[in-house]
Protein backbone atom coordinates (compact mmCIF):
# COMPACT_ATOMS: atom_id res chain seq x y z
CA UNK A 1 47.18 220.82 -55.77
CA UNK A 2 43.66 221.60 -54.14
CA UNK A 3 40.77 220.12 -56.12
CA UNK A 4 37.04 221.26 -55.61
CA UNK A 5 35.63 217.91 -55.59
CA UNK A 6 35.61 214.77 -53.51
CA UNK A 7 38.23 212.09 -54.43
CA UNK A 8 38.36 209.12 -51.70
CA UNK A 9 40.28 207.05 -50.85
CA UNK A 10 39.42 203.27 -50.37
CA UNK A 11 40.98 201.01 -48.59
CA UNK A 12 41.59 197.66 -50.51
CA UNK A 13 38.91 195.81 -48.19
CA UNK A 14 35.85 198.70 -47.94
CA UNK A 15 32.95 196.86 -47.54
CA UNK A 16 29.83 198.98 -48.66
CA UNK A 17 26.23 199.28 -46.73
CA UNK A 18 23.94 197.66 -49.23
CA UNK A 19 20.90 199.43 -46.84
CA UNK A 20 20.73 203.48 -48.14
CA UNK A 21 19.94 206.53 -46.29
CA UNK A 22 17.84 208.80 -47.64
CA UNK A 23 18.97 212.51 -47.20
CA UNK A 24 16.83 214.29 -49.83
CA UNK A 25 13.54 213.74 -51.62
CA UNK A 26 11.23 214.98 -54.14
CA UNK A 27 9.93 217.77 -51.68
CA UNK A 28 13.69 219.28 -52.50
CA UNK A 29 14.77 217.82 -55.66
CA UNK A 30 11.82 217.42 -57.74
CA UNK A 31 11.15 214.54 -60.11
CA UNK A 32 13.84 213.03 -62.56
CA UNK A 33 16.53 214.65 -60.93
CA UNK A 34 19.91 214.30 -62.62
CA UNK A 35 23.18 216.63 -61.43
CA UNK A 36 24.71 216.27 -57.84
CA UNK A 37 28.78 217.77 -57.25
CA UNK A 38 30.14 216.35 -54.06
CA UNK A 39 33.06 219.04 -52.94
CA UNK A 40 36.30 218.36 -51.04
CA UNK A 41 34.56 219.24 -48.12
CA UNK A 42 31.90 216.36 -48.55
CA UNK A 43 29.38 219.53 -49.19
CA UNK A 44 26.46 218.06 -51.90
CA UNK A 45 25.28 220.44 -54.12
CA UNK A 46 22.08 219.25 -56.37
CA UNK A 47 19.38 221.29 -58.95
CA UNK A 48 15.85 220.48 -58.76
CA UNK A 49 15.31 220.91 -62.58
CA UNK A 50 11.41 221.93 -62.74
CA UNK A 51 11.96 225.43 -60.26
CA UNK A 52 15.61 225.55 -61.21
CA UNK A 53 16.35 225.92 -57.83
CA UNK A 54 20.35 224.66 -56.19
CA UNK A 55 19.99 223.28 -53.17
CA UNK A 56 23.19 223.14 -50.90
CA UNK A 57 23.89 220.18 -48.10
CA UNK A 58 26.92 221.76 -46.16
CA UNK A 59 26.95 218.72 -43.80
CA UNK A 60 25.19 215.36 -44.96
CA UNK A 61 23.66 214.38 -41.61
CA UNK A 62 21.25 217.02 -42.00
CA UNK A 63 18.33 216.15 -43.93
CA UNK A 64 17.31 220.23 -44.32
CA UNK A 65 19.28 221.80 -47.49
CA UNK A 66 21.63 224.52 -45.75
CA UNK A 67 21.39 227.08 -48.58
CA UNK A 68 19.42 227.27 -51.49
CA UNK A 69 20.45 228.83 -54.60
CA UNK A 70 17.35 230.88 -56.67
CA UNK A 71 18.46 231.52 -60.37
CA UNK A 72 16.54 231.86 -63.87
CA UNK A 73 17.20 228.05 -64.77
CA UNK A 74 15.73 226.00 -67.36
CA UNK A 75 15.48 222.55 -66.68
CA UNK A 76 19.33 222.13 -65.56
CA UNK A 77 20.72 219.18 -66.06
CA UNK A 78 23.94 219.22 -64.93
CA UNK A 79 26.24 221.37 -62.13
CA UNK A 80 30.51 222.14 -61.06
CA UNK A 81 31.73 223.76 -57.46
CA UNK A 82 34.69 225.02 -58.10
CA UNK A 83 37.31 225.29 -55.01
CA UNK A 84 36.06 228.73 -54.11
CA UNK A 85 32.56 227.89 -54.34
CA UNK A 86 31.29 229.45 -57.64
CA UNK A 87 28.68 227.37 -59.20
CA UNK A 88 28.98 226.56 -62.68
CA UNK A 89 25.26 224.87 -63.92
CA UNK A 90 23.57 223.86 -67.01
CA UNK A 91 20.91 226.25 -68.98
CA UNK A 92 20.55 225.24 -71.94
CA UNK A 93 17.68 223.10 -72.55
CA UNK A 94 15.58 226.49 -73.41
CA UNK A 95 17.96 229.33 -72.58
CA UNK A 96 20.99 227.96 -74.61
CA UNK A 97 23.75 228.54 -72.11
CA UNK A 98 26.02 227.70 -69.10
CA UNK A 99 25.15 230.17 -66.07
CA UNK A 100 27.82 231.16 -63.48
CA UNK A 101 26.80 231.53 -59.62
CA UNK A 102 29.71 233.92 -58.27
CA UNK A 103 29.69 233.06 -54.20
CA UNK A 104 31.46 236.09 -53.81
CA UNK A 105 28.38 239.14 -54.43
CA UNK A 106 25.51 235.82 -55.17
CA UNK A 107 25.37 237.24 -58.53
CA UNK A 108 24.36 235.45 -61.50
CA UNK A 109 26.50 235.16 -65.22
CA UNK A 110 26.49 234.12 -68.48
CA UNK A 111 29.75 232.16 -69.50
CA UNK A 112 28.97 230.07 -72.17
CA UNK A 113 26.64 229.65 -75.55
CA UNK A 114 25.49 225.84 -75.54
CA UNK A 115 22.87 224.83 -78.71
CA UNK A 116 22.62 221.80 -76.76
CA UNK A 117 21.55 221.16 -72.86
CA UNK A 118 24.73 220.12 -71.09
CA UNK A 119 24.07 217.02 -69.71
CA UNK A 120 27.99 217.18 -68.37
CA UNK A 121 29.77 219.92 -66.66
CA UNK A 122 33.54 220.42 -66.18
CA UNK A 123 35.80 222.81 -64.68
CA UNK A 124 39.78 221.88 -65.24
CA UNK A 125 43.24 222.73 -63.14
CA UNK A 126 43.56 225.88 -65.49
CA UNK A 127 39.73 226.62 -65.43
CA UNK A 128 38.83 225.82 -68.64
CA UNK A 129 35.09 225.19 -68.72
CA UNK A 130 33.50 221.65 -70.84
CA UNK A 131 30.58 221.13 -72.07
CA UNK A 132 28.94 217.80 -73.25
CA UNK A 133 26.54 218.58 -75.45
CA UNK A 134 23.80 215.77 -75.65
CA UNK A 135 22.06 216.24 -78.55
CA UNK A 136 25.12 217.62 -80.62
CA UNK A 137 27.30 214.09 -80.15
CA UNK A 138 30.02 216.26 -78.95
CA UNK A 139 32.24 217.91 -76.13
CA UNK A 140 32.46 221.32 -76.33
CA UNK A 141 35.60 222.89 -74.35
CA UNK A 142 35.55 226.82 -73.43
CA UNK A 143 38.97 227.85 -72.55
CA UNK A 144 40.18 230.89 -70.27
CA UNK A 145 41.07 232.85 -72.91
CA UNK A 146 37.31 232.27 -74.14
CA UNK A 147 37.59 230.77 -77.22
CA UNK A 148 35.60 227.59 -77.56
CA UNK A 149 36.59 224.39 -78.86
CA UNK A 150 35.13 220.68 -79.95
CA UNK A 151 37.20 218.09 -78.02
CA UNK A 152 35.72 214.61 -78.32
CA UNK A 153 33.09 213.84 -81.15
CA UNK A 154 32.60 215.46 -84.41
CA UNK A 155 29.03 216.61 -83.97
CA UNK A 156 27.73 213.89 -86.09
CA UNK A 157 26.54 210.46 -84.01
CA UNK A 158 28.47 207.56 -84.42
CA UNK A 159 30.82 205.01 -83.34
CA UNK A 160 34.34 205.08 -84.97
CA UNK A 161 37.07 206.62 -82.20
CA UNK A 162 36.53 209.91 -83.19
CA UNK A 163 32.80 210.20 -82.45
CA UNK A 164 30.23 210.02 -79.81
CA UNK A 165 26.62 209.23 -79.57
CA UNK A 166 24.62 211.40 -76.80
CA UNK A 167 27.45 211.73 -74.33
CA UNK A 168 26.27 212.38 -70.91
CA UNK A 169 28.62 213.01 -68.14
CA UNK A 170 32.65 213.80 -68.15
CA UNK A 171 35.49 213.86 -65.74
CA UNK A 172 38.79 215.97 -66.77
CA UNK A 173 42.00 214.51 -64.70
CA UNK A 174 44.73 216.38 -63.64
CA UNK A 175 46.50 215.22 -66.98
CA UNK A 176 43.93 217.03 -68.80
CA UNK A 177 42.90 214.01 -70.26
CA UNK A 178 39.05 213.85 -70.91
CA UNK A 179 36.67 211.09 -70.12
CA UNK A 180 32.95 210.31 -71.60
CA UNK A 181 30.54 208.56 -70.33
CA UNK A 182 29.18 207.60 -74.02
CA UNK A 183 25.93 207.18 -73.37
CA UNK A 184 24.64 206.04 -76.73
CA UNK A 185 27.74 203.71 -77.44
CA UNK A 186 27.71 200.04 -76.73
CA UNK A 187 31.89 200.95 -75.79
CA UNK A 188 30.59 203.14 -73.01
CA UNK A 189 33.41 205.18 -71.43
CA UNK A 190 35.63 206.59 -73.76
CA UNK A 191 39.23 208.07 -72.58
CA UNK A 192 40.63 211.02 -75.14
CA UNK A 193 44.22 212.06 -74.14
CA UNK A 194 44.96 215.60 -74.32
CA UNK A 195 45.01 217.06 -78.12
CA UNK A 196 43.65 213.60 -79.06
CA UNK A 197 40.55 214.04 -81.12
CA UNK A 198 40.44 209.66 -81.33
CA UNK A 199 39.32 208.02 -78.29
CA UNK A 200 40.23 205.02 -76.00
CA UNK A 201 37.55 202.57 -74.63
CA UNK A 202 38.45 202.03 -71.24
CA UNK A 203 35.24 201.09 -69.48
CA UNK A 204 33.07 197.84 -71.34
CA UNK A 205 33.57 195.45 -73.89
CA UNK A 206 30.17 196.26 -75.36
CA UNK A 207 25.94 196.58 -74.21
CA UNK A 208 25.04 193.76 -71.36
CA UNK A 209 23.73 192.98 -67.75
CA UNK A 210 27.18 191.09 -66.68
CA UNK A 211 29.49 192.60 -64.78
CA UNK A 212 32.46 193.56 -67.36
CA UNK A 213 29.39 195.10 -69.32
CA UNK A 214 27.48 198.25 -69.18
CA UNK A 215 24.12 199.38 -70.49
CA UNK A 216 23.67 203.34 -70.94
CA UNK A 217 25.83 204.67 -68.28
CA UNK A 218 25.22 208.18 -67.52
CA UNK A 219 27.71 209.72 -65.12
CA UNK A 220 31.17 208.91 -63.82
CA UNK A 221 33.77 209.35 -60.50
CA UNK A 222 36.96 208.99 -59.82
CA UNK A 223 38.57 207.73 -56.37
CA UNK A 224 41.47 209.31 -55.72
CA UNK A 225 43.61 205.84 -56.93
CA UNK A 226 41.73 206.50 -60.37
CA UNK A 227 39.21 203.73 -60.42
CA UNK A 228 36.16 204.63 -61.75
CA UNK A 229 32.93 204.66 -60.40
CA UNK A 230 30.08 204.56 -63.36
CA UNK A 231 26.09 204.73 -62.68
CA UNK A 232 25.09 202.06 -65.03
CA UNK A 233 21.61 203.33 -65.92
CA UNK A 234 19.37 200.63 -67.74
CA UNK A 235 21.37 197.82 -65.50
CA UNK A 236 19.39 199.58 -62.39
């Protein structure tokens, strides 16, 4: 099964340079910037959300963007490559909507109503699109057929198993099994199996600075051995 984005794999001992290298900075991405999809190909694709411009990295060495992407984009907050290189990318902070970039003609779509920005974008196996709708406290699925669906939260903030508070980002697995990083939660990442509207807490006890805790994660990864990588936001 070929999947569009980058899943590594670690070896057990993978020691990690603690010095960073810059590759891109607010001349490209703006201020505040918040989406970034990492392909197969180790391609980085990122939207500088005050021009609503996509800027492309086909090789990371380079510090130049290799293509960038114009489109009528309102403060997007979030973006998917799928394997063929389409471009699924948030517009709905003013615009209400999830835009398609077709690679094929470098047209421009519509393919999905949001009444919230989508601070999480999704593309499954099947190519079902999901949405996670900040401000709404839910996730919003739009399936092939193109009938939309809620599938985690109720649209109502809150804590029981069934509900969310300001999810941000979300990772799909090849099980179809959905996972929110719960951004308003003290619980934090929250796993709901497929056609399970109550969820699992699989990612911190509760709100903290240790290391078993987190404190308003915002986005998630997956190696390809399923650990999770989480950006744990107001931890730094």
């Amino acid at each position: 099964m070929t999947l569009s984005y980058n899943q590594p794999r670690f070896c057990l001992n993978t020691i990690w340079n603690s010095i960073a290298t810059s590759f891109a900075d607010q001349s490209f991405l703006g201020t505040d910037p918040h989406g970034i999809f990492v392909n197969s190909n180790s391609s980085i694709y990122i939207p500088n959300r005050q021009t609503g411009q996509i800027y492309i990295w086909l090789n990371e060495n380079h510090l130049n963007p290799t293509k960038t992407i114009e489109g009528n984009l309102s403060d997007p907050f979030s973006l998917f490559v799928t394997t063929n290189g389409d471009i699924y990318v948030d517009n709905g902070q003013y615009n209400g909507r999830v835009d398609k970039w077709i690679v094929e003609n470098e047209t421009w779509i519509s393919v999905m109503n949001a009444t919230s920005p989508c601070f999480g974008l999704f593309i499954d196996i099947y190519e079902n699109l999901y949405c996670s709708m900040f401000y709404n406290h839910r996730v919003d699925k739009k399936w092939s057929n193109g009938t939309t669906t809620i599938v985690a939260g109720t649209g109502v903030r809150g804590s029981e198993s069934d509900m969310l508070t300001t999810p941000w980002g979300i990772f799909v697995d090849i099980n179809l099994d959905l996972y929110v990083a719960d951004w308003g939660n003290d619980r934090k990442i929250q796993l709901f199996r497929l056609n399970q509207r109550n969820g699992i807490t699989v990612a911190c006890s509760g709100y903290g600075s240790t290391n078993d805790k987190l404190s308003f994660p915002q986005t998630m990864s997956f190696d390809s051995y399923g650990n999770i990588y989480v950006t744990d936001c107001n931890n730094n």
